[in-house]
N, C-alpha and C. Protein backbone atom coordinates (compact mmCIF):
# COMPACT_ATOMS: atom_id res chain seq x y z
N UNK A 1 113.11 136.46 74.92
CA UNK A 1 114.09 136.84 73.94
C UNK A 1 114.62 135.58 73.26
N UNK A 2 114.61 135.55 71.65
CA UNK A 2 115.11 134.27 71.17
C UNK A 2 116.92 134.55 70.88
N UNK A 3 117.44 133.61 71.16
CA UNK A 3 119.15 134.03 70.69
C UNK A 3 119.06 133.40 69.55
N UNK A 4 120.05 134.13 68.68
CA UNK A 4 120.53 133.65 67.79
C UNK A 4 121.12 132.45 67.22
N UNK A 5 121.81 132.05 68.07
CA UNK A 5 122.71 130.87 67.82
C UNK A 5 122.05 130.01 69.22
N UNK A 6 122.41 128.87 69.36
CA UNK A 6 121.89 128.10 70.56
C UNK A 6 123.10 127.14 70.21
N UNK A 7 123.64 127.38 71.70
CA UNK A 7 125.10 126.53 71.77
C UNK A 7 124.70 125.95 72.76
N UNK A 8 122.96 124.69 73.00
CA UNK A 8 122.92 123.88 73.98
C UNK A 8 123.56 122.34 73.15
N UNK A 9 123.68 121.60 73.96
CA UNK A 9 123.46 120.00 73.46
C UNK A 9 122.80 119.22 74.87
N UNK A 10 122.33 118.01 74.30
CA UNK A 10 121.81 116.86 75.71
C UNK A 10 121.60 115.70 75.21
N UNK A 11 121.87 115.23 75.96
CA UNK A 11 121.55 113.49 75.90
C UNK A 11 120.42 112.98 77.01
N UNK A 12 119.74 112.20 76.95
CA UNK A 12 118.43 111.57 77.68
C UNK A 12 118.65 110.34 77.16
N UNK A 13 119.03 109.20 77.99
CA UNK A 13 118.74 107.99 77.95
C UNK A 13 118.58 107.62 79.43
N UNK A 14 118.39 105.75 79.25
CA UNK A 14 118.03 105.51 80.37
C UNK A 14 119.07 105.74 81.26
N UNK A 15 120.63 105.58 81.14
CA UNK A 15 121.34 105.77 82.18
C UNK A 15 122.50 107.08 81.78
N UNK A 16 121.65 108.34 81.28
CA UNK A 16 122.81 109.17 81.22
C UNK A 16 121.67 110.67 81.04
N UNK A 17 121.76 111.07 81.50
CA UNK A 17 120.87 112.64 81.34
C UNK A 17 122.15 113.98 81.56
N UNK A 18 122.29 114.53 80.16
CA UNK A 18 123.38 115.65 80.55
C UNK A 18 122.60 116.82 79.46
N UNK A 19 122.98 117.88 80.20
CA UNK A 19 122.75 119.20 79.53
C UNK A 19 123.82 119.86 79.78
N UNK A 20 124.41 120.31 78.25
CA UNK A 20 125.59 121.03 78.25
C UNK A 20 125.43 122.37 77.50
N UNK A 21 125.97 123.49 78.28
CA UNK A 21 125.55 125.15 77.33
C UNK A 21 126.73 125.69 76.78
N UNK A 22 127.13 125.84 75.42
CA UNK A 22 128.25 126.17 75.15
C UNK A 22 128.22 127.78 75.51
N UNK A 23 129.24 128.42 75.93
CA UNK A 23 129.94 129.68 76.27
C UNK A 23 129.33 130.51 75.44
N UNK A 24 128.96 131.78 74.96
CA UNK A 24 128.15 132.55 73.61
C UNK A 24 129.61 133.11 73.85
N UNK A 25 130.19 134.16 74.74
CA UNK A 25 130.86 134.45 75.02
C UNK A 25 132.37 134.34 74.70
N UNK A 26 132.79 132.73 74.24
CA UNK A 26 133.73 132.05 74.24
C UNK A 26 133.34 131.68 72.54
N UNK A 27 135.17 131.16 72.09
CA UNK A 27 134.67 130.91 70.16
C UNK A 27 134.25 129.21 70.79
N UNK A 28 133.51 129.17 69.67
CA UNK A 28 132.77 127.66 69.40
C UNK A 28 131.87 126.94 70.73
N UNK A 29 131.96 127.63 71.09
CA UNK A 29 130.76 127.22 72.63
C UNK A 29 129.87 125.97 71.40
N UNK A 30 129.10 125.80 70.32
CA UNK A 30 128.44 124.90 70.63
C UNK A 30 129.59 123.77 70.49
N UNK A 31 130.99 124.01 69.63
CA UNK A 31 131.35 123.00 69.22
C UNK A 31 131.77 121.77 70.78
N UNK A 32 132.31 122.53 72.11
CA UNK A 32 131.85 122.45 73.01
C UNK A 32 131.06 121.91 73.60
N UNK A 33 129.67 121.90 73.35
CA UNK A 33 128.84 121.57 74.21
C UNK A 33 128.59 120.20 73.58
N UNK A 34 128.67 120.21 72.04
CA UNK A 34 128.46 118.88 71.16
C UNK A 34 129.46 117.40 72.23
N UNK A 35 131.03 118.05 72.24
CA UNK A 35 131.95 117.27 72.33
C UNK A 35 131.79 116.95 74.17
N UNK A 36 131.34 117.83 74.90
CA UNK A 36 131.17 117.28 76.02
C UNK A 36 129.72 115.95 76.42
N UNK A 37 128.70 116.42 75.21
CA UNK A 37 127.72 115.07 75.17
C UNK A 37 128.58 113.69 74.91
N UNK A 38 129.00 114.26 73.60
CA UNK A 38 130.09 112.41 73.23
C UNK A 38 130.62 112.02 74.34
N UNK A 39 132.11 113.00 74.87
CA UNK A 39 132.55 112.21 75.68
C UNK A 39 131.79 111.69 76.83
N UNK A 40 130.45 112.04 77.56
CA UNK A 40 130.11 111.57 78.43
C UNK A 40 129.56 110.13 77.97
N UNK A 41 128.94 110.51 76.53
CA UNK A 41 128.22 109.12 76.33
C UNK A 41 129.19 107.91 75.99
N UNK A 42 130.24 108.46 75.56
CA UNK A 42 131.52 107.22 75.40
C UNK A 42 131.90 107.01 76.94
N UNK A 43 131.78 107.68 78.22
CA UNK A 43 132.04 107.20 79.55
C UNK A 43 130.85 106.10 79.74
N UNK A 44 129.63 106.71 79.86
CA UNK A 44 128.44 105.46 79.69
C UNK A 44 128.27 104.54 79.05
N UNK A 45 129.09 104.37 77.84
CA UNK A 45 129.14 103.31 77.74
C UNK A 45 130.34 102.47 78.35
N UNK A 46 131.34 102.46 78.73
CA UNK A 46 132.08 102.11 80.22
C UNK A 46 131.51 101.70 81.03
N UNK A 47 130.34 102.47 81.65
CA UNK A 47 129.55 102.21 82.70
C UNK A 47 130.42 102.75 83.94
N UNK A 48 129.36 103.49 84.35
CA UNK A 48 129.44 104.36 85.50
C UNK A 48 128.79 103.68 86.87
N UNK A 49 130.03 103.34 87.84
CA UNK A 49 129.23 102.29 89.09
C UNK A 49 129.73 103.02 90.40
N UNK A 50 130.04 104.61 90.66
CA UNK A 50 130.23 105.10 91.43
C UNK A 50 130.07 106.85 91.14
N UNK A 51 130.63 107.71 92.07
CA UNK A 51 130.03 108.88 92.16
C UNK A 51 131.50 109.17 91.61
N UNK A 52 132.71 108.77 91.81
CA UNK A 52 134.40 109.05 91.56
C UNK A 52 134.29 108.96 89.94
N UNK A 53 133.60 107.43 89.37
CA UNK A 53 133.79 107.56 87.36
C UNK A 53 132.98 108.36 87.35
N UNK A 54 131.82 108.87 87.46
CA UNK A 54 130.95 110.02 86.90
C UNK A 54 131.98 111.32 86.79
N UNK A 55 132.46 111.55 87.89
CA UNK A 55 133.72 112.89 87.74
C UNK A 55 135.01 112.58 87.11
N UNK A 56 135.14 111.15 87.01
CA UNK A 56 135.97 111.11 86.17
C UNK A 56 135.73 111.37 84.73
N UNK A 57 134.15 110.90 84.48
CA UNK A 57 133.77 111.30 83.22
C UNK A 57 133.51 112.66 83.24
N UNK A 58 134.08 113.44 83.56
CA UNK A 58 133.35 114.75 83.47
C UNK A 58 134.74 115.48 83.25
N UNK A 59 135.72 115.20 84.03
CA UNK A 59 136.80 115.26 83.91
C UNK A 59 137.56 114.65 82.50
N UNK A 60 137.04 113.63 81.85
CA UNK A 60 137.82 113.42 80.86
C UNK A 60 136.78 114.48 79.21
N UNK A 61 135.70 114.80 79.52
CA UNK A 61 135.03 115.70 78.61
C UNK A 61 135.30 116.93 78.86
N UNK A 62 136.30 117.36 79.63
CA UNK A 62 137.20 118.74 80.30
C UNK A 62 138.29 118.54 79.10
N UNK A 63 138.97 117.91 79.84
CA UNK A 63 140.60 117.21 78.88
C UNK A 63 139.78 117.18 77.42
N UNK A 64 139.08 116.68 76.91
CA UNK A 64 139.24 116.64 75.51
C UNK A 64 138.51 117.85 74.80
N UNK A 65 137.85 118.69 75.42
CA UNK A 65 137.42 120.07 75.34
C UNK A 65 138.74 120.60 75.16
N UNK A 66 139.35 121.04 76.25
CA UNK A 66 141.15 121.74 76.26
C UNK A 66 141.61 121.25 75.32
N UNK A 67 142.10 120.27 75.57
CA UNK A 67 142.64 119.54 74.03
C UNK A 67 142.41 120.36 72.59
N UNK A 68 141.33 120.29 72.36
CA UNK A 68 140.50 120.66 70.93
C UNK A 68 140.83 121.78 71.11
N UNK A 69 140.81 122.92 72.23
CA UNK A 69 140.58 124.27 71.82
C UNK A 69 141.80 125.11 71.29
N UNK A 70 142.87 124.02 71.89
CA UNK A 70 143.99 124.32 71.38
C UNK A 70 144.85 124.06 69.97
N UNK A 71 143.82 123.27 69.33
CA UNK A 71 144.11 122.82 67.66
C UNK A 71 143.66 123.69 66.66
N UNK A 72 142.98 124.78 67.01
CA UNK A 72 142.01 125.54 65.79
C UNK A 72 141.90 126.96 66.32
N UNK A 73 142.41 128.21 65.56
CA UNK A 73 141.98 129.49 66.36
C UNK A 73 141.06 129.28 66.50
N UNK A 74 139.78 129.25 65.62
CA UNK A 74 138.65 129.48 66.12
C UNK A 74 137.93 128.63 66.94
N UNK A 75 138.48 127.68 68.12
CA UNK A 75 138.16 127.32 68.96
C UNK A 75 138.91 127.34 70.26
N UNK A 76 140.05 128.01 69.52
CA UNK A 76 140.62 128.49 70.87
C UNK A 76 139.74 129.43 72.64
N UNK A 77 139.96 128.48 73.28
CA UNK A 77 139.58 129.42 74.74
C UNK A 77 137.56 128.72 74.26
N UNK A 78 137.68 128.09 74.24
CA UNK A 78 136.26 127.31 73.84
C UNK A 78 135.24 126.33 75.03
N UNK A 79 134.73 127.14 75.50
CA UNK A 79 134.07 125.89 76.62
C UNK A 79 132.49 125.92 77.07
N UNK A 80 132.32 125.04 78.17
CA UNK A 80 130.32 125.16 77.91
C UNK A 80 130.73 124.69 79.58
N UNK A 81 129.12 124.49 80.10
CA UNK A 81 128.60 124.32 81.44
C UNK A 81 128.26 123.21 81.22
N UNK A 82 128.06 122.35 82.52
CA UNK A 82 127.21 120.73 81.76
C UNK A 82 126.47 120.49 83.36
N UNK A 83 125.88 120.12 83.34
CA UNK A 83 125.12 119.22 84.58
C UNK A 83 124.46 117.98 83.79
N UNK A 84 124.28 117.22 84.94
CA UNK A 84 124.16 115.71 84.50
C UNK A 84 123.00 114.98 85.59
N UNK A 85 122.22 113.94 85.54
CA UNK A 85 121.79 113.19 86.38
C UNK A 85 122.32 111.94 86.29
N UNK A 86 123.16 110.88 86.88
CA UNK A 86 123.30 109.43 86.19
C UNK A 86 122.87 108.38 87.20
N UNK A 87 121.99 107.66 86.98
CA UNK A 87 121.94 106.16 87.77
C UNK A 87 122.62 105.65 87.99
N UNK A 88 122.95 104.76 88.89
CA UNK A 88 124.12 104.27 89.50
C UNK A 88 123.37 102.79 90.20
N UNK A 89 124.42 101.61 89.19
CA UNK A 89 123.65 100.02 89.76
C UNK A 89 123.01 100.25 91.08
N UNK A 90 121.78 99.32 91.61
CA UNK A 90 121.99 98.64 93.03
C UNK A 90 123.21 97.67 93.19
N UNK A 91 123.06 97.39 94.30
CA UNK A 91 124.29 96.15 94.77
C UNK A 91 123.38 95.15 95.65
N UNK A 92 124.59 94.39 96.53
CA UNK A 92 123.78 93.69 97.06
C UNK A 92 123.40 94.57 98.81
N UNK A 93 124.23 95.86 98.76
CA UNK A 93 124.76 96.94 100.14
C UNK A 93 123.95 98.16 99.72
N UNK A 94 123.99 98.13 98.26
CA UNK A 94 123.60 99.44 98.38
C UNK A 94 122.39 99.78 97.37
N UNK A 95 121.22 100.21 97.77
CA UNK A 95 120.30 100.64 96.71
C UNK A 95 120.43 101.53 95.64
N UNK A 96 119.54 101.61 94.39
CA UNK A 96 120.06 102.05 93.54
C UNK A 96 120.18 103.93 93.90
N UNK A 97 120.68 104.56 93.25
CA UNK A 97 121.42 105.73 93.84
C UNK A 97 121.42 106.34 92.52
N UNK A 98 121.22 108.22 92.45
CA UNK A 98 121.71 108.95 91.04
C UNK A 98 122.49 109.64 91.58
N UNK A 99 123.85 110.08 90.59
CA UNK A 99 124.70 111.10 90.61
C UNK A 99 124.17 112.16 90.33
N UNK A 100 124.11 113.23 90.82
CA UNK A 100 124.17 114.77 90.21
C UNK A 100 125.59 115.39 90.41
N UNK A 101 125.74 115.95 88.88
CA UNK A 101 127.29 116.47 88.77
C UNK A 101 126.92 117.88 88.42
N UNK A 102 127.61 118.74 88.10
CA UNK A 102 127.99 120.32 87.45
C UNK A 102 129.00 120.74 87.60
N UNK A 103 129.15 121.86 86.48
CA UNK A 103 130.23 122.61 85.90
C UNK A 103 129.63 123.83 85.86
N UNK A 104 130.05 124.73 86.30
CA UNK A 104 128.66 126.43 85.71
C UNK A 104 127.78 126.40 85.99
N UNK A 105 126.77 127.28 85.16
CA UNK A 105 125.65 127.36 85.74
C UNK A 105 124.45 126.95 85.42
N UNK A 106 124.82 125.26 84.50
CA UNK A 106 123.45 124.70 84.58
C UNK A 106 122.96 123.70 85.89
N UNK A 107 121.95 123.86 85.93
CA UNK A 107 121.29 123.03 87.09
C UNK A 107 120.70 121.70 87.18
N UNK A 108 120.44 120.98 87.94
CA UNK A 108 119.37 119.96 88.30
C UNK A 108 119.07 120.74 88.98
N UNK A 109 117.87 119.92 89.04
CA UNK A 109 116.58 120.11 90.07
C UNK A 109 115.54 118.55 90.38
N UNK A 110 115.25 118.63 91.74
CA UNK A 110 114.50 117.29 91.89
C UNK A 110 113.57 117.68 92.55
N UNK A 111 112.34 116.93 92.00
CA UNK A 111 110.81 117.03 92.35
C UNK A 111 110.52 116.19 93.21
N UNK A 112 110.51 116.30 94.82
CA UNK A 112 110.11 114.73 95.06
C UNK A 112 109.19 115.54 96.15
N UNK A 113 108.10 114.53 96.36
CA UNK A 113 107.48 114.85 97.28
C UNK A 113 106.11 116.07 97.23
N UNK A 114 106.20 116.19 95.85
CA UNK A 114 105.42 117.55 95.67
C UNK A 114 106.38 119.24 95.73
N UNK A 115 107.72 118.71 96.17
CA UNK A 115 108.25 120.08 95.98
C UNK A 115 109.66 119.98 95.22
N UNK A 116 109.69 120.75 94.56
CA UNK A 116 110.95 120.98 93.46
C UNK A 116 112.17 122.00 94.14
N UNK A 117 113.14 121.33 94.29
CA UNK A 117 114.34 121.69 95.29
C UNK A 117 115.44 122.02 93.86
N UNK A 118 116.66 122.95 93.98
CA UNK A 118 117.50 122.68 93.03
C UNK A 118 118.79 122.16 93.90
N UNK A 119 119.43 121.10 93.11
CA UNK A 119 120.31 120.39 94.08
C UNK A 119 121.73 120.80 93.68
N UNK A 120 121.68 121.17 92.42
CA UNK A 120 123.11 121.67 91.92
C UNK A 120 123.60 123.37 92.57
N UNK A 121 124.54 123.48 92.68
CA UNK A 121 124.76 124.60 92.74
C UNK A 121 125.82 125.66 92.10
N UNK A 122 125.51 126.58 91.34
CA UNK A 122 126.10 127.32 90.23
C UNK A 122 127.45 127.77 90.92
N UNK A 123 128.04 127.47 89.59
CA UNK A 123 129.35 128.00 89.77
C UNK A 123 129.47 129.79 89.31
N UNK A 124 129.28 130.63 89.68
CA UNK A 124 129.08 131.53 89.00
C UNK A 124 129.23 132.88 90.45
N UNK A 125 129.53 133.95 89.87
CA UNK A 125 130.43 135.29 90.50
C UNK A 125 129.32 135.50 91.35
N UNK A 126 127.68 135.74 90.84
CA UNK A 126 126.74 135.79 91.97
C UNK A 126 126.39 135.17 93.03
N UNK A 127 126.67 133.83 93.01
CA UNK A 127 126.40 132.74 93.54
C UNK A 127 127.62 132.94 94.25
N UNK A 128 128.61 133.08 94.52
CA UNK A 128 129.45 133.16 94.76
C UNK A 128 129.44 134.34 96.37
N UNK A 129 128.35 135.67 95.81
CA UNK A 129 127.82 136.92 96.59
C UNK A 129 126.92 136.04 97.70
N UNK A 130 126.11 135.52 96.68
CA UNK A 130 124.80 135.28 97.68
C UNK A 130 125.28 134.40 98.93
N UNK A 131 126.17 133.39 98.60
CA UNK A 131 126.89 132.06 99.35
C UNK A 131 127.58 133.06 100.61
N UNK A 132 128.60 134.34 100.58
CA UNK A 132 128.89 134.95 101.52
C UNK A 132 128.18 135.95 102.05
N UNK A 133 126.32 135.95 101.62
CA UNK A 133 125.75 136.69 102.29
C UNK A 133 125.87 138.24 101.95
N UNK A 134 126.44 138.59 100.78
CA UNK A 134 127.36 139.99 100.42
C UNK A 134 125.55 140.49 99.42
N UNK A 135 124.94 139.53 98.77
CA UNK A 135 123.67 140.42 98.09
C UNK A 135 122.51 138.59 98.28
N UNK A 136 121.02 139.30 98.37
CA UNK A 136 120.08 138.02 98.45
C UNK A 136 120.11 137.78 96.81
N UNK A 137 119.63 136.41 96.79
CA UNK A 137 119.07 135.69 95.47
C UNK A 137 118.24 136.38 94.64
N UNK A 138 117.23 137.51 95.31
CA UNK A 138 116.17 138.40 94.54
C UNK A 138 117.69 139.51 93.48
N UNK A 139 118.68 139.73 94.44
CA UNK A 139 119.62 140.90 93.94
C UNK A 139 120.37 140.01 93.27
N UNK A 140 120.66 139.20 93.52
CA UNK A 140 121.45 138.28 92.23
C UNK A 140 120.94 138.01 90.82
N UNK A 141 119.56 137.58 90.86
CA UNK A 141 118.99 137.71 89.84
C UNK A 141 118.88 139.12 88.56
N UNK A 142 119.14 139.98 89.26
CA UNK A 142 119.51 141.65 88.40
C UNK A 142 120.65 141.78 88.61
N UNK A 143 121.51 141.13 89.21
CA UNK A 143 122.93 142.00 89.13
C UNK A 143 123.78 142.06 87.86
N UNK A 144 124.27 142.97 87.60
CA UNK A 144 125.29 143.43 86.24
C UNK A 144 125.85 142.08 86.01
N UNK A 145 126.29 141.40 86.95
CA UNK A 145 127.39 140.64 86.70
C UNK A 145 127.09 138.85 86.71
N UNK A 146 125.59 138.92 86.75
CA UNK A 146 124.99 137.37 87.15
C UNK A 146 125.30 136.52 86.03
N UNK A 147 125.73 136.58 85.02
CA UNK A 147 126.32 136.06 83.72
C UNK A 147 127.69 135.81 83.65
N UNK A 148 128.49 136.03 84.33
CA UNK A 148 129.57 135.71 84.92
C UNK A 148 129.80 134.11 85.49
N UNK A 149 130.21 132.80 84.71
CA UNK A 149 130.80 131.49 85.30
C UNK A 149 132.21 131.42 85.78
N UNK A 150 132.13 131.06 87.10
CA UNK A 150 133.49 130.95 87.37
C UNK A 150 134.53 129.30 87.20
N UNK A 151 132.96 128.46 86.86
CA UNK A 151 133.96 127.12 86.42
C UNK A 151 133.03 126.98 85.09
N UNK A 152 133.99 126.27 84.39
CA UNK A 152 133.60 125.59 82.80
C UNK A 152 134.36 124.55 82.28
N UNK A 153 133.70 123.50 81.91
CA UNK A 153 134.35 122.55 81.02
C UNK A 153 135.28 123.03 79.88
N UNK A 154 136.77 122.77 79.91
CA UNK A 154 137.87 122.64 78.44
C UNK A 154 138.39 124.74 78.55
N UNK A 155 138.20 125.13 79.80
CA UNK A 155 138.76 126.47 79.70
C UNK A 155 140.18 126.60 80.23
N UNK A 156 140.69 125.53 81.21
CA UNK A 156 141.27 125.56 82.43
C UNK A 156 141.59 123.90 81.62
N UNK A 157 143.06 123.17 82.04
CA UNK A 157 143.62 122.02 81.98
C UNK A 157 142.87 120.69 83.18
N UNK A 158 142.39 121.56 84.20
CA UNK A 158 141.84 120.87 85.47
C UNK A 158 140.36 121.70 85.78
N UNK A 159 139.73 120.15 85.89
CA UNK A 159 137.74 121.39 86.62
C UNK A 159 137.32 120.56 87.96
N UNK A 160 137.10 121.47 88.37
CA UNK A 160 136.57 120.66 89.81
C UNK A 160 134.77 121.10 89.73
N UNK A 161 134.76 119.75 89.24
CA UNK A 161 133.46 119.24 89.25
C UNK A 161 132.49 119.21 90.70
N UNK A 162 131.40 119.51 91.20
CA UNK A 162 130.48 119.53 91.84
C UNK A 162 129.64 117.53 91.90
N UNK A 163 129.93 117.18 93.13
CA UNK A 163 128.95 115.85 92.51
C UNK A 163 128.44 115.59 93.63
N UNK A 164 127.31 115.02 93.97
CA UNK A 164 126.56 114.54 95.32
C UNK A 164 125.89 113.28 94.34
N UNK A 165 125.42 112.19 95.44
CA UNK A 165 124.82 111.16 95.36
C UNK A 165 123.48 111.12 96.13
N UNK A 166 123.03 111.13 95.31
CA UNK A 166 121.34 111.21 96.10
C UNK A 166 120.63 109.94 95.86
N UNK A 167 119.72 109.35 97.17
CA UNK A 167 119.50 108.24 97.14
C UNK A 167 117.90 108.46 96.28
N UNK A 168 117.86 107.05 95.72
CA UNK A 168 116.43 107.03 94.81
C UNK A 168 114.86 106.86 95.50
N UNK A 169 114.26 107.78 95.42
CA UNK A 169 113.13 107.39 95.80
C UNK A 169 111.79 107.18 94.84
N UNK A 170 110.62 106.10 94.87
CA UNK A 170 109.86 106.13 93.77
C UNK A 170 109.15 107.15 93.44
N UNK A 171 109.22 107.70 92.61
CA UNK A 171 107.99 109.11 92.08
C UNK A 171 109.21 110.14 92.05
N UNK A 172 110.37 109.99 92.60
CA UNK A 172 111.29 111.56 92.48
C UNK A 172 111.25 111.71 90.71
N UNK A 173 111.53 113.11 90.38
CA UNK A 173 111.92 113.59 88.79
C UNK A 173 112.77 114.53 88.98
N UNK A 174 113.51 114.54 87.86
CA UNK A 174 115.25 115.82 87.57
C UNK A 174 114.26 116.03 86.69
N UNK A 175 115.00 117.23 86.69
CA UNK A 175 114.97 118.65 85.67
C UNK A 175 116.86 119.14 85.45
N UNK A 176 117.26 118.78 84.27
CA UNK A 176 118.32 118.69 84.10
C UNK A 176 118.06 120.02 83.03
N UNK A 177 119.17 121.25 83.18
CA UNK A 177 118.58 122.47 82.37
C UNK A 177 119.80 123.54 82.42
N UNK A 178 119.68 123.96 81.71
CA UNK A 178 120.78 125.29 80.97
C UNK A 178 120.14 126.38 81.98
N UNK A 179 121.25 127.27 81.71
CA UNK A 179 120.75 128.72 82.56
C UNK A 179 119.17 129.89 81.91
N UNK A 180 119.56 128.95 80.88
CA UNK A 180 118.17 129.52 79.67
C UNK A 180 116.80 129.17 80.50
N UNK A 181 116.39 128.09 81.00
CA UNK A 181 115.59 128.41 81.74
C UNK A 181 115.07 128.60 82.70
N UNK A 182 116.30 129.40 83.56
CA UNK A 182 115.51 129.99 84.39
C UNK A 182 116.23 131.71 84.23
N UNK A 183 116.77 132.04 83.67
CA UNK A 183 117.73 133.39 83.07
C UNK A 183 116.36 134.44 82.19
C-alpha cells in the first residue's frame, strides 16, 4: 500500500544514523520528523562521547518539537518516533562502542554474526501485551490496536527515551527503520 503523504525524515553520516516517522495521525507529523533530524544533527555536531548526551540529544529534539507545536494550530499536538544508531569515540579504557536510542515504534536492528536481532524495543500498546504475556507477537501483528504509540517525540514536555550501548564488533550492520518496514 503506497501512503499518501510520507512524514519520514533520516540522516546517515559517519557519526549519526537517525530515522524519524512523523505521527499521520497527529497535525504536521512530517514537520516533526524534519525538526527532530536537525536537532539531532546540531547535537552531533557537539559531539556525542557517551550514552547520557545521546539522550540528552534526544531529549533536547523532544523540547524543541513541544516547543513548536505550541506556536501554530496547525502543529499543535505534533510529533514523530525516531530511533538512532550513534558511534561513540574509543578511549584509552574503552573501545569504540554505538548507542542505540528510541522513541515509538521505529527500530534498529543488528546483523552480526549472520543473524539479524532487533535491539530496540517499541514503545507501543501491543508491545506493551506481548511484554506481559497477555497476546504472542504473531497476535500483535493483527491486532486492532498495533498502531497505537505510547511514547513520541514533542507530544508530552518530558520523553523517556530507550538507550543501550552495544559494544562494536567488525562486520556488525544496523538497520535503522520506521514502522513502514516491517508494518
Amino acid at each position: 500500500m503506497l501512503r499518501q503523504q510520507n512524514e519520514d525524515a533520516y540522516t546517515a553520516h559517519d557519526d549519526l544514523f537517525v530515522v524519524a516517522d512523523g505521527m499521520g495521525g497527529h497535525n504536521a507529523g512530517e514537520v516533526a520528523s524534519a525538526l527532530a533530524i536537525d536537532v539531532m544533527k546540531q547535537a552531533a555536531l557537539a559531539g556525542f562521547s557517551s550514552q547520557e548526551s545521546v539522550v540528552a540529544g534526544v531529549n533536547a529534539a523532544n523540547a524543541a518539537i513541544h516547543a513548536a507545536s505550541g506556536g501554530q494550530s496547525d502543529q499543535r499536538g505534533m510529533g514523530t518516533t525516531l530511533a538512532a544508531v550513534i558511534p561513540l569515540p574509543a578511549s584509552a579504557t574503552e573501545p569504540q562502542r554505538m548507542v542505540v536510542t528510541n522513541v515509538g515504534d521505529s527500530r534498529v536492528y543488528l546483523w552480526r554474526a549472520g543473524e539479524l536481532k532487533q535491539v530496540s524495543v517499541d514503545h507501543s500498546y501491543v508491545q506493551e501485551l506481548v511484554s506481559e504475556g497477555l497476546v504472542t507477537p504473531e497476535e500483535a501483528r493483527v491486532h486492532p490496536r498495533r498502531n497505537i504509540v505510547t511514547r513520541a517525540l514533542g507530544i508530552e514536555g518530558d520523553v523517556n527515551a530507550d538507550a543501550w550501548v552495544v559494544p562494536m564488533i567488525v562486520g556488525d550492520r544496523y538497520v535503522v527503520c520506521s514502522d513502514g518496514l516491517v508494518d
